[in-house]
N, C-alpha and C. Protein backbone atom coordinates (compact mmCIF):
# COMPACT_ATOMS: atom_id res chain seq x y z
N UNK A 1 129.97 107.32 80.79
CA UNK A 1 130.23 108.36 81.75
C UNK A 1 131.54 108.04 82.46
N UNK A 2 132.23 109.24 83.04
CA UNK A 2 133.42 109.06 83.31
C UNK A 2 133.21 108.92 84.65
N UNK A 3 133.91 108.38 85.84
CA UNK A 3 134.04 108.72 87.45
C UNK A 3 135.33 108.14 87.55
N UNK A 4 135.70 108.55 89.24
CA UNK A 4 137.18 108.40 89.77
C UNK A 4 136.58 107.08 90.76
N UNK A 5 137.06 106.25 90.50
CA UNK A 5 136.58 104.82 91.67
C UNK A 5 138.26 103.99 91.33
N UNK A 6 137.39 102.44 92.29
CA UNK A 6 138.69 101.55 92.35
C UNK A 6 137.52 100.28 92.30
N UNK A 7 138.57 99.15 91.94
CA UNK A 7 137.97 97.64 92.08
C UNK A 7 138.42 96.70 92.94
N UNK A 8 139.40 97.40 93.73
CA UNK A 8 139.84 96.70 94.61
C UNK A 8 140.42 97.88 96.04
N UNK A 9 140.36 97.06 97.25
CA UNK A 9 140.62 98.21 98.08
C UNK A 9 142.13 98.17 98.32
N UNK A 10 142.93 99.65 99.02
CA UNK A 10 143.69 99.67 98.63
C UNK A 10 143.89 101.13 99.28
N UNK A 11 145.03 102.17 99.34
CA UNK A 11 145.46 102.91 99.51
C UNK A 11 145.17 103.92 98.00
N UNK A 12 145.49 105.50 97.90
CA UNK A 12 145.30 105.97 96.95
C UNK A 12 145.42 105.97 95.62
N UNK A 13 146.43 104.81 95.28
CA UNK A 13 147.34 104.10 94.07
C UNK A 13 145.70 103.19 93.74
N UNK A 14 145.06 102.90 94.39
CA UNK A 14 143.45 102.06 93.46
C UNK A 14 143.43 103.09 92.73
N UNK A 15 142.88 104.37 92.90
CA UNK A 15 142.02 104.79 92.10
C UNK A 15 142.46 105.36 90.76
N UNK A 16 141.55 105.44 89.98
CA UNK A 16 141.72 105.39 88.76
C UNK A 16 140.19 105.58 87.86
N UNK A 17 141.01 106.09 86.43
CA UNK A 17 139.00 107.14 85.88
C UNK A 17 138.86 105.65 85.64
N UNK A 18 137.55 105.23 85.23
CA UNK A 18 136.80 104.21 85.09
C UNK A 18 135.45 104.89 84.08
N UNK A 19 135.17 104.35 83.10
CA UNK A 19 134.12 104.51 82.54
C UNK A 19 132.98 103.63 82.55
N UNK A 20 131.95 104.14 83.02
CA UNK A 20 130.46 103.22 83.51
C UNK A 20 129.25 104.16 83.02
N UNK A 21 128.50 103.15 82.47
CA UNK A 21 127.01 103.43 82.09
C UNK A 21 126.50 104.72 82.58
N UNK A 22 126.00 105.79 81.62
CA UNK A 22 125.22 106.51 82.26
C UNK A 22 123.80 106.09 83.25
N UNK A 23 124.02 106.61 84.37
CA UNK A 23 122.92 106.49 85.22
C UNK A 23 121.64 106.75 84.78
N UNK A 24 120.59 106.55 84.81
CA UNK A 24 118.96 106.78 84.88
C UNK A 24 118.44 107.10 85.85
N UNK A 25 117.42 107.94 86.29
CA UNK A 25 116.65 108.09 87.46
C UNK A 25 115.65 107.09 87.16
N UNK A 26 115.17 106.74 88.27
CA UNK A 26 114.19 106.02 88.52
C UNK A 26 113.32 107.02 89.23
N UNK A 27 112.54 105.47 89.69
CA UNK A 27 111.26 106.72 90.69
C UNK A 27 111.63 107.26 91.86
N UNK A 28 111.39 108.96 91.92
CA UNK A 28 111.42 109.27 92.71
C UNK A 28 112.72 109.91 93.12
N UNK A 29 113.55 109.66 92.04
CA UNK A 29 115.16 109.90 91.59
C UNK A 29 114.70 111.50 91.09
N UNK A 30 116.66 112.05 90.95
CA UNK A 30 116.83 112.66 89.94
C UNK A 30 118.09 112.41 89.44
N UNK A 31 118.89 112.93 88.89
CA UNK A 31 120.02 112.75 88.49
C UNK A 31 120.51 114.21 87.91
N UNK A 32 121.50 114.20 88.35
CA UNK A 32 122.60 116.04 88.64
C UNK A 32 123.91 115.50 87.70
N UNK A 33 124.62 116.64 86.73
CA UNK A 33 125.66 116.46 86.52
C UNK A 33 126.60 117.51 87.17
N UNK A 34 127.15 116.57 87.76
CA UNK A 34 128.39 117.05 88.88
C UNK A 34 129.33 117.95 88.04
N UNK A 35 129.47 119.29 88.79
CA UNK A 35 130.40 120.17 88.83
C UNK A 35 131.26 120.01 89.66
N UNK A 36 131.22 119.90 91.07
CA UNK A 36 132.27 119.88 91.85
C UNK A 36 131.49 118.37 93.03
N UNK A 37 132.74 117.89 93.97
CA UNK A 37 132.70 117.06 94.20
C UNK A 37 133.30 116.86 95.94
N UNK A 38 133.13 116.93 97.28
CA UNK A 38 134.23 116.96 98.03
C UNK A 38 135.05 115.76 98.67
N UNK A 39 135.88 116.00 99.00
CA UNK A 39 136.95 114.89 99.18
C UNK A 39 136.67 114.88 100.81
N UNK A 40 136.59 113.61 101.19
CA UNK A 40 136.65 113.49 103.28
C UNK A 40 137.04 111.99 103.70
N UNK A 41 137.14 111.96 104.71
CA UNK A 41 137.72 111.09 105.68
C UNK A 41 137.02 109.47 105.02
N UNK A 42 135.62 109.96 105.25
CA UNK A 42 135.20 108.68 104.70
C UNK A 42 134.98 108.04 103.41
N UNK A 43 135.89 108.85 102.42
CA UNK A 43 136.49 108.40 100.91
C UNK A 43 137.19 107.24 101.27
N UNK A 44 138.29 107.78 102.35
CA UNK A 44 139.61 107.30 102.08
C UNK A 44 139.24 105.92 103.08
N UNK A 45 138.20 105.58 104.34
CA UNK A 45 137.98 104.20 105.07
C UNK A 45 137.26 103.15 104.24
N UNK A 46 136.25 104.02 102.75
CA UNK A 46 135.63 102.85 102.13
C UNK A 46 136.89 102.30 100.94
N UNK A 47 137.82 103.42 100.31
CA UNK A 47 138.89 103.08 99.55
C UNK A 47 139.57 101.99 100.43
N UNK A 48 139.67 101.89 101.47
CA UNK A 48 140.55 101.17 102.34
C UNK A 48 139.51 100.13 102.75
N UNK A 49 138.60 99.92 102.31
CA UNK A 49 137.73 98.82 102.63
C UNK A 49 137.09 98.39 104.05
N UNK A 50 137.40 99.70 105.36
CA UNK A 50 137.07 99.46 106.34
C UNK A 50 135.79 99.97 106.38
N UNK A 51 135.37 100.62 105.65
CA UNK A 51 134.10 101.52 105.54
C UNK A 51 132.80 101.05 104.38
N UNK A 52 132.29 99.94 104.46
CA UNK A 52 132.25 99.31 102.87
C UNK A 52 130.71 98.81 103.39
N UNK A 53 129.68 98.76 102.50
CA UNK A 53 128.32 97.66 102.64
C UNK A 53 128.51 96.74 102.52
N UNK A 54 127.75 95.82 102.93
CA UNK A 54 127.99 94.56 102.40
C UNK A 54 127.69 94.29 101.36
N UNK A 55 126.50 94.61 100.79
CA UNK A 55 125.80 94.74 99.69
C UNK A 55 126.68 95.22 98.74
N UNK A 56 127.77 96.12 98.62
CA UNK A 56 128.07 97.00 97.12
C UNK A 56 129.17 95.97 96.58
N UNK A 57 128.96 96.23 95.20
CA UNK A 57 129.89 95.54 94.62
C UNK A 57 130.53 96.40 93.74
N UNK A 58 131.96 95.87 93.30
CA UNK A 58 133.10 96.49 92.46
C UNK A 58 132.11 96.94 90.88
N UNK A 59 132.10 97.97 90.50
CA UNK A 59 133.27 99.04 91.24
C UNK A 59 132.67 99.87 91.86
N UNK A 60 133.60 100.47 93.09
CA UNK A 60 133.10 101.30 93.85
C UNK A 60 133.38 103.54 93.40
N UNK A 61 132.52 103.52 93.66
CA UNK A 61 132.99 105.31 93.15
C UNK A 61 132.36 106.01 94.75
N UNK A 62 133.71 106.60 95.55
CA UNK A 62 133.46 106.96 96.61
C UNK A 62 132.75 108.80 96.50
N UNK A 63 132.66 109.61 97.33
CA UNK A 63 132.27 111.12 97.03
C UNK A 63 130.74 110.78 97.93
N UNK A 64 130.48 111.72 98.80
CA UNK A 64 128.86 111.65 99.46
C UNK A 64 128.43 113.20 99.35
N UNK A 65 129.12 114.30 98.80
CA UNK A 65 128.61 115.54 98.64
C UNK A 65 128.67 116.56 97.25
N UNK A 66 128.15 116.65 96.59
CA UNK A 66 128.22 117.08 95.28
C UNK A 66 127.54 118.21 95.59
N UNK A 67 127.75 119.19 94.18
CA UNK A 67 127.09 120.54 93.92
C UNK A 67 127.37 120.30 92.16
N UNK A 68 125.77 120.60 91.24
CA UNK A 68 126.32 120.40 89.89
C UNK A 68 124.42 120.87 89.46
N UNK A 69 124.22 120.60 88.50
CA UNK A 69 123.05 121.21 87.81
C UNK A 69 121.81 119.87 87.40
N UNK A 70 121.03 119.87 88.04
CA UNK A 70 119.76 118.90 87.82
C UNK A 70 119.38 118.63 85.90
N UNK A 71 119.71 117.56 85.51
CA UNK A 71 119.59 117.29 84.02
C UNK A 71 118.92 116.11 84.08
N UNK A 72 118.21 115.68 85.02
CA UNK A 72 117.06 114.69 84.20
C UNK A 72 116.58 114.42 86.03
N UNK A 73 114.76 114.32 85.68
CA UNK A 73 113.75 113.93 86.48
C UNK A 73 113.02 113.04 86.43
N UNK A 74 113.01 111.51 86.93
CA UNK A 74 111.91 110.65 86.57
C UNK A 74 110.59 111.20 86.30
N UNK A 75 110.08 110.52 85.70
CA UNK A 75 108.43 111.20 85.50
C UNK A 75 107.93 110.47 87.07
N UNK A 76 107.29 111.45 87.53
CA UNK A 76 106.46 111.21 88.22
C UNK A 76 107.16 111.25 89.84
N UNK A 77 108.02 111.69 89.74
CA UNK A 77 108.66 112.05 90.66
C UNK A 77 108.21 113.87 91.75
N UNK A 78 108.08 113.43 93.25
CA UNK A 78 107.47 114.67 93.70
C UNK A 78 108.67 115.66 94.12
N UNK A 79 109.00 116.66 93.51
CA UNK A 79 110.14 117.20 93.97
C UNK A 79 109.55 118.93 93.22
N UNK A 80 110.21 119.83 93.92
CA UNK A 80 110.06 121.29 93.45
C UNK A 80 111.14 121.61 92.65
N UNK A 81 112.25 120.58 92.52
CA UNK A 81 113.60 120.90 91.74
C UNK A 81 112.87 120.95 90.07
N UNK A 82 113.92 121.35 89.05
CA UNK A 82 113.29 121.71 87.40
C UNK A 82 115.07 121.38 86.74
N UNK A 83 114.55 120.49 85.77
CA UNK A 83 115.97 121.14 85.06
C UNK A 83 116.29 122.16 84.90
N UNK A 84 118.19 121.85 85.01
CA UNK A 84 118.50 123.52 85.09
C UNK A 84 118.76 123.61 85.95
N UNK A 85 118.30 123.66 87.24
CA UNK A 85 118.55 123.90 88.99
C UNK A 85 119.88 123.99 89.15
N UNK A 86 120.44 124.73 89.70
CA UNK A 86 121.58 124.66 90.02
C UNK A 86 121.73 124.25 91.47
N UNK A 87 121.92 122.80 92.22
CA UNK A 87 121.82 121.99 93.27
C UNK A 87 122.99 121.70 94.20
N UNK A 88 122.89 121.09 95.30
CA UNK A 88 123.87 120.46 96.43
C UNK A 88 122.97 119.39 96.89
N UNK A 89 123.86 118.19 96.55
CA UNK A 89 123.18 117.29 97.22
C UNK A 89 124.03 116.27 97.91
N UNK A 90 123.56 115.32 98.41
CA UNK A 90 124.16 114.18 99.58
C UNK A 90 124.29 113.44 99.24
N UNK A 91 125.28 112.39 99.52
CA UNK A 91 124.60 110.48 98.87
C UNK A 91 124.48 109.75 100.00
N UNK A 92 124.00 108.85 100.12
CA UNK A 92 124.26 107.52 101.46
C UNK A 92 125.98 107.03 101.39
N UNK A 93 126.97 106.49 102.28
CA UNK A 93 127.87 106.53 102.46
C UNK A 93 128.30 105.28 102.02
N UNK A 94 127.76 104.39 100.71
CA UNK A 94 127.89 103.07 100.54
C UNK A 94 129.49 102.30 99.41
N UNK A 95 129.85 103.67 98.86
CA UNK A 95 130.76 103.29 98.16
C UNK A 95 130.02 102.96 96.69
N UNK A 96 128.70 102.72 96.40
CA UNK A 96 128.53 101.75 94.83
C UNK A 96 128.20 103.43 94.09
N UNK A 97 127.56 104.33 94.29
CA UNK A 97 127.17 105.09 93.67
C UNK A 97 127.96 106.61 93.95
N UNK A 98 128.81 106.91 94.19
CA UNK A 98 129.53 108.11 95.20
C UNK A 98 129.49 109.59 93.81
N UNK A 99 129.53 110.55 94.28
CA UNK A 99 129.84 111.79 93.21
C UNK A 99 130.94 112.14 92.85
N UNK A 100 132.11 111.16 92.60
CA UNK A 100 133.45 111.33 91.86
C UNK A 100 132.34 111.15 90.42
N UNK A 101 131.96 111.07 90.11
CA UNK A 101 130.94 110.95 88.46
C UNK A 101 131.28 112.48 88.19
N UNK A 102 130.90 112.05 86.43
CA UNK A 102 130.12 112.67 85.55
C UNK A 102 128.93 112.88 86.02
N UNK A 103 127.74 112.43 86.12
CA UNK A 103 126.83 112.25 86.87
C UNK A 103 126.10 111.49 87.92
N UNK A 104 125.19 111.65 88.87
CA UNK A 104 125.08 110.84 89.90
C UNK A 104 123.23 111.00 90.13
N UNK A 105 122.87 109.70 90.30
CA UNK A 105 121.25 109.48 90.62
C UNK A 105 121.51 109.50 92.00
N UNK A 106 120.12 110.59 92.31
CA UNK A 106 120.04 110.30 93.74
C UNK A 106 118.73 110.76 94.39
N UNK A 107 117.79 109.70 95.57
CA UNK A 107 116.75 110.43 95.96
C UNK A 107 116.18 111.77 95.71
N UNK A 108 115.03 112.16 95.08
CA UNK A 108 114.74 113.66 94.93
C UNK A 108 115.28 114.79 96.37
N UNK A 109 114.56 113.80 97.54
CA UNK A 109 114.97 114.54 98.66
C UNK A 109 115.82 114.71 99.35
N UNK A 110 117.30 114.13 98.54
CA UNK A 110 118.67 114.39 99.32
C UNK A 110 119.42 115.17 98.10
N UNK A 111 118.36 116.29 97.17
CA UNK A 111 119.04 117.34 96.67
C UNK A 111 117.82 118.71 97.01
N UNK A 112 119.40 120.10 97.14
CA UNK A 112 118.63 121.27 97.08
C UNK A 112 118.91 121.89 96.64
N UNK A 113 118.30 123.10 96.12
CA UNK A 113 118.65 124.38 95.06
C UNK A 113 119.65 124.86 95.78
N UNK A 114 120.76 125.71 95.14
CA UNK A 114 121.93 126.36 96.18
C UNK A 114 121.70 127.96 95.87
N UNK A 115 121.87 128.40 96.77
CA UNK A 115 121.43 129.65 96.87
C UNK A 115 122.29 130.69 95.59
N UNK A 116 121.67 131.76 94.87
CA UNK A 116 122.51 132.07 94.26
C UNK A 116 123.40 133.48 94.51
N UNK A 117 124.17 133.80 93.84
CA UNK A 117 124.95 134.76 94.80
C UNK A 117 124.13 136.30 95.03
N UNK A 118 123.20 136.67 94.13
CA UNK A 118 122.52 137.80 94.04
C UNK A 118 121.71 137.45 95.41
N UNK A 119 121.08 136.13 96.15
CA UNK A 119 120.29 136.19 97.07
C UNK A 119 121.42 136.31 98.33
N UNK A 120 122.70 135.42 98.05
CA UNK A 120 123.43 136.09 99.61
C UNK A 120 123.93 137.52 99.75
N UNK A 121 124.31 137.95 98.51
CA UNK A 121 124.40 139.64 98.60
C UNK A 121 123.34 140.20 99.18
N UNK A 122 121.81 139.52 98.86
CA UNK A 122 121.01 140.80 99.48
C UNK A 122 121.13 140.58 100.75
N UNK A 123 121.30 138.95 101.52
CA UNK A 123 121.28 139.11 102.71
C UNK A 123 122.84 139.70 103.40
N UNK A 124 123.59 139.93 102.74
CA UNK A 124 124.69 140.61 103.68
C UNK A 124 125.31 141.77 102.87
N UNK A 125 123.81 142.49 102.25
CA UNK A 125 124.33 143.90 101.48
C UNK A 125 125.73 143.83 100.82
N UNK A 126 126.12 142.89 99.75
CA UNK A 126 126.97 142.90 99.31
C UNK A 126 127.21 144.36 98.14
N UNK A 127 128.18 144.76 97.63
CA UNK A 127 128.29 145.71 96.66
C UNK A 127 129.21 145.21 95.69
């Protein structure tokens, strides 16, 4: 799998594609392949290493907000999501797992279905 990360901290010149293992869900996981991805403040303090766990290790792939389509569910996992879903979800702000990916595992309950455009038309009578 492809993502945008760095192995060392650094100003915007770290980053660079990096290819790493496709992810697995575990329990209680799912895992989304990222369509889009957003860029914020706190990309650029963990790239710069002021923003960092102690715990994570190189390499880091920054991103904490994704929108992309639910393609795999641990078994046994409690969630109303289905493959297919078309989702928005969150990450924790740690730097080891971020949504610059191809794809990204993450708690069932820090993803949600995104509304689709036929349901915001009805709510603001679109034509």
């Amino acid at each position: 799998m492809k993502a945008v990360g760095f192995t060392e901290f650094g100003g915007p010149e770290v980053l660079q594609v990096l290819e790493l293992p496709l992810p697995e869900a575990g329990p209680g996981e799912v895992r989304i392949k990222v369509r889009a991805a957003t860029v914020n403040a706190v990309d650029a303090l963990q790239r710069s290493g002021s923003a960092r766990s102690p715990d994570a290790r190189p390499p880091f792939v920054p991103g904490m907000e994704a929108a992309g389509v639910v393609d795999q569910i641990s078994a046994g996992t409690d969630t109303d999501r289905s493959l297919g879903d078309h989702v928005m979800a969150i990450v924790l702000a740690d730097g080891s797992r971020g949504t610059y990916a191809e794809q990204v595992v993450l708690p069932a309950e820090s993803v949600v279905r995104t509304p689709t455009v036929r349901a915001m038309c009805r709510r603001r009578r679109c034509r």
